[in-house]
C-alpha atoms as a PDB file:
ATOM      1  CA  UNK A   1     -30.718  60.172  -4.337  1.00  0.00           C
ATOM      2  CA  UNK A   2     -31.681  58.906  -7.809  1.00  0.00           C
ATOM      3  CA  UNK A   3     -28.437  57.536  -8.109  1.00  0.00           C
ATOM      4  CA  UNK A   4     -28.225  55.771  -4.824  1.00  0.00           C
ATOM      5  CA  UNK A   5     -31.776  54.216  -5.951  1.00  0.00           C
ATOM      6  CA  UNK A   6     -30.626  53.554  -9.963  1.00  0.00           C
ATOM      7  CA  UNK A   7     -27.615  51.457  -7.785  1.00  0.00           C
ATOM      8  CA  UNK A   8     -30.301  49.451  -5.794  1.00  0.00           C
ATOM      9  CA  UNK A   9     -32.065  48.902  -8.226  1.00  0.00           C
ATOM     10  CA  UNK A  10     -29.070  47.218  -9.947  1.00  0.00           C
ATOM     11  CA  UNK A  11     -28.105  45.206  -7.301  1.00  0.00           C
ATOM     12  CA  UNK A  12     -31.733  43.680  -6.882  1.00  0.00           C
ATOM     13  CA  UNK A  13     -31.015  42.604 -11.118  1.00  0.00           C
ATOM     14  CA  UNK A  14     -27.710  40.674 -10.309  1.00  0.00           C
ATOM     15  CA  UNK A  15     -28.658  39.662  -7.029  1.00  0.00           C
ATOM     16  CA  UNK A  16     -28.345  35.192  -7.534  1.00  0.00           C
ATOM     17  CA  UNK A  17     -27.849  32.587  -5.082  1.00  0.00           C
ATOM     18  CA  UNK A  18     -24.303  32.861  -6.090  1.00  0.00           C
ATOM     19  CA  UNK A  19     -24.354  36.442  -4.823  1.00  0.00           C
ATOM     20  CA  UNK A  20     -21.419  37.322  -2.531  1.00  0.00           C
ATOM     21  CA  UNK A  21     -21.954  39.062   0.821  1.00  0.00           C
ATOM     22  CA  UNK A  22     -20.104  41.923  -0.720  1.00  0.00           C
ATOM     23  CA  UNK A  23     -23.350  42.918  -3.262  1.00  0.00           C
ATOM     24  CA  UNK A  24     -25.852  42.152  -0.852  1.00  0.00           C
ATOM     25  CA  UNK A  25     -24.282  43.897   1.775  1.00  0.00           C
ATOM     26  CA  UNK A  26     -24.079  47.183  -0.985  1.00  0.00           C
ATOM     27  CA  UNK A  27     -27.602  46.675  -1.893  1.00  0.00           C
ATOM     28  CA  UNK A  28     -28.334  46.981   1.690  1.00  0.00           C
ATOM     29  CA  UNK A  29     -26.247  49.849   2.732  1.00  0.00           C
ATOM     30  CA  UNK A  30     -28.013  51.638  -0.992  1.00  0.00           C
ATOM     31  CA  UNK A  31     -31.079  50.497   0.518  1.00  0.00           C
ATOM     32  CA  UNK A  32     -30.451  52.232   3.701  1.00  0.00           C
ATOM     33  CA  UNK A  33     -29.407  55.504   2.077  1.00  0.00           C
ATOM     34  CA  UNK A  34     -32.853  55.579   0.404  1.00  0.00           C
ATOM     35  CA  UNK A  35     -34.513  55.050   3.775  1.00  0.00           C
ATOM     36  CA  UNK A  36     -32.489  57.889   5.538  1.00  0.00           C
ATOM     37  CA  UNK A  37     -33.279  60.288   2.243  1.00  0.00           C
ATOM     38  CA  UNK A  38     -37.229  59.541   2.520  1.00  0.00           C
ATOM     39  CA  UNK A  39     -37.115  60.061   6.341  1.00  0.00           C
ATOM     40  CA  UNK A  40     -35.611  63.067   6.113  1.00  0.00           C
ATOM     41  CA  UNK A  41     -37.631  64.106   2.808  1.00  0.00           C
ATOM     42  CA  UNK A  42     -40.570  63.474   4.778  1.00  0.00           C
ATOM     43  CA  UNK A  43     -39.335  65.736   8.068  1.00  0.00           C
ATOM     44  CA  UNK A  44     -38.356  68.584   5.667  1.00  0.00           C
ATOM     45  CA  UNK A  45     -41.983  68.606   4.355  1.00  0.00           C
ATOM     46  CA  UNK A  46     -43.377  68.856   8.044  1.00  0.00           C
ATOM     47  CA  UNK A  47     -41.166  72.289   7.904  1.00  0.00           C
ATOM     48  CA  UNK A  48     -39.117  71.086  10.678  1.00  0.00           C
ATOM     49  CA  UNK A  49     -35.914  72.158   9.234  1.00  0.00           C
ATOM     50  CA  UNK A  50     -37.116  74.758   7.311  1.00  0.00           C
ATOM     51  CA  UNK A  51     -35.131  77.871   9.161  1.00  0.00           C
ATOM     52  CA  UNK A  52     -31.809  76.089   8.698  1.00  0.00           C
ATOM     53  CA  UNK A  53     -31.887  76.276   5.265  1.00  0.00           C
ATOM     54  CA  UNK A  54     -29.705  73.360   4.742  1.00  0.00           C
ATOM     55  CA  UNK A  55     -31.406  70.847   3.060  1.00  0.00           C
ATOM     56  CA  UNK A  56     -34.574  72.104   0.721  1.00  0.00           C
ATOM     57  CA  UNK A  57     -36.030  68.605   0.206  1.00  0.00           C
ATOM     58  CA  UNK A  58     -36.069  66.571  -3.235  1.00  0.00           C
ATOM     59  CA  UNK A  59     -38.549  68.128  -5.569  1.00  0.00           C
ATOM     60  CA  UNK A  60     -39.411  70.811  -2.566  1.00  0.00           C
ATOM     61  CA  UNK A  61     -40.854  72.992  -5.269  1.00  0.00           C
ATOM     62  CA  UNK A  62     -43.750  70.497  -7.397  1.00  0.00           C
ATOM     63  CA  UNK A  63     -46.525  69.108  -6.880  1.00  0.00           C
ATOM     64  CA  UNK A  64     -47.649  67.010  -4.020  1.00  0.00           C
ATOM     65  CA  UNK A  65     -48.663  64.486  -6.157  1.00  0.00           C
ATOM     66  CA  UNK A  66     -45.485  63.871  -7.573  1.00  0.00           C
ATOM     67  CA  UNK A  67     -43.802  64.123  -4.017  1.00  0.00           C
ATOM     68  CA  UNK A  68     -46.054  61.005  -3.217  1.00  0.00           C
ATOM     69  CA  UNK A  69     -45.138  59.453  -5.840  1.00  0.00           C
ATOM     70  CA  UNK A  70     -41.259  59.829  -5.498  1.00  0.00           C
ATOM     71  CA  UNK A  71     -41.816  58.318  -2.184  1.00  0.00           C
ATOM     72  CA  UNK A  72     -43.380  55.208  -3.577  1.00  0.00           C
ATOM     73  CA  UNK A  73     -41.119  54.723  -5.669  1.00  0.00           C
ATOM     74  CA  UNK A  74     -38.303  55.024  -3.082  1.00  0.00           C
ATOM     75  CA  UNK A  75     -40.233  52.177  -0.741  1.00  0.00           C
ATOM     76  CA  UNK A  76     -40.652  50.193  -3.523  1.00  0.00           C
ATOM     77  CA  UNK A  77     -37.170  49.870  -4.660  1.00  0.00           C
ATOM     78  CA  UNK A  78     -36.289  48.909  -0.789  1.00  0.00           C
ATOM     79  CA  UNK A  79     -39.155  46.710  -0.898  1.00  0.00           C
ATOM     80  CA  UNK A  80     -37.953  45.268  -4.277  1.00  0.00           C
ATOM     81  CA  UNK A  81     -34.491  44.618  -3.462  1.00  0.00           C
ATOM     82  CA  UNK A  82     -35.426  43.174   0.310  1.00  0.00           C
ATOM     83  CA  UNK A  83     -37.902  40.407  -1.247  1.00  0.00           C
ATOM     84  CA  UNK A  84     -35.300  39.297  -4.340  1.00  0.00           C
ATOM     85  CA  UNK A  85     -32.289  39.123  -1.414  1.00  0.00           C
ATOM     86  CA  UNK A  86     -34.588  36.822   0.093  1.00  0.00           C
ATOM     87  CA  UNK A  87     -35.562  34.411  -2.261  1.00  0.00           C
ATOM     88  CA  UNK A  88     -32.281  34.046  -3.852  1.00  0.00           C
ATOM     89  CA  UNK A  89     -30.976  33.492   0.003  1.00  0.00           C
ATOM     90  CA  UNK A  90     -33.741  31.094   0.418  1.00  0.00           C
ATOM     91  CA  UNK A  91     -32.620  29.411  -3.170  1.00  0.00           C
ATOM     92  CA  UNK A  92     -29.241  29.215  -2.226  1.00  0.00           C
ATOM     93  CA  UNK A  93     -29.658  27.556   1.457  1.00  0.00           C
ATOM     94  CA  UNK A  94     -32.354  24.964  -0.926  1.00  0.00           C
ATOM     95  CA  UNK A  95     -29.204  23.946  -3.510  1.00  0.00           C
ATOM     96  CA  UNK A  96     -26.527  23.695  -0.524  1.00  0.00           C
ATOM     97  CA  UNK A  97     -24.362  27.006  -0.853  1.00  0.00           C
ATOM     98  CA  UNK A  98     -24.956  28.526   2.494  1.00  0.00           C
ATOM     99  CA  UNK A  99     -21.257  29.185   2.687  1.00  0.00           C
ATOM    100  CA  UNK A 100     -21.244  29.935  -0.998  1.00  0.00           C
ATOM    101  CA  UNK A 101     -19.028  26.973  -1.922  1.00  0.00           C
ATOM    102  CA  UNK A 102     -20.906  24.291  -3.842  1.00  0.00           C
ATOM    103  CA  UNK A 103     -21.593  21.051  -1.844  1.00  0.00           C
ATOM    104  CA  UNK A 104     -20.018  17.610  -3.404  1.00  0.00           C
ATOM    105  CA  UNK A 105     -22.467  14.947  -4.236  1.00  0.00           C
ATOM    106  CA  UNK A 106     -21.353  11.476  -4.164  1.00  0.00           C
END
C-alpha cells in the first residue's frame, strides 16, 4: 500500500496541462487502489473479517493513533492528486489543449 500511495503521490508531481490521459488515468487507478486498501483497512478493524484470517490489516498491531493517522494520510494523497488533476485540466482547457495538441494562433 505504501507503494501504491509513494506512486500517487508521484503522479500528482508531474501531473501538467500537458499531461497525457495515460498518467492521469494511472494516478487514478493508484488513487483507487488506496481507496479500496482504506475501505477494507477500515472493515478489518470493525473485526468483520477477523475469523478468515486472510488479511490482518496495515499496522493491525499499533496504536490507534497511528492507525488514524495512516488513514489521513491515505485520503489526503487521493485528495491531493484529485485537486492538482483538476487544475492542471482546468489550465489546459484555459490555454486551448483540450485534445492535447496546441491550438495555432494567427
Amino acid at each position: 500500500m505504501f507503494v501504491v500511495m509513494t506512486v500517487t503521490l508521484v503522479l500528482t508531481a508531474v501531473l501538467t496541462s500537458r499531461s497525457t490521459k495515460w498518467t492521469r488515468g494511472a494516478g487514478y487507478a493508484a488513487s483507487t487502489v488506496i481507496a479500496a486498501g482504506l475501505l477494507a483497512d477500515v472493515i478489518d478493524k470493525q473485526g468483520s473479517w477477523n475469523g478468515d484470517g486472510w488479511y490482518d490489516g496495515i499496522l493491525y498491531d499499533s496504536p490507534y493513533t497511528l492507525q488514524l493517522l495512516l488513514h489521513a494520510v491515505w485520503v489526503l494523497a487521493i485528495a491531493t492528486y484529485c485537486y492538482r488533476e483538476i487544475k492542471t485540466r482546468r489550465a489546459r482547457s484555459h490555454h486551448g489543449t483540450a485534445d492535447g495538441v496546441e491550438a495555432s494562433t494567427p
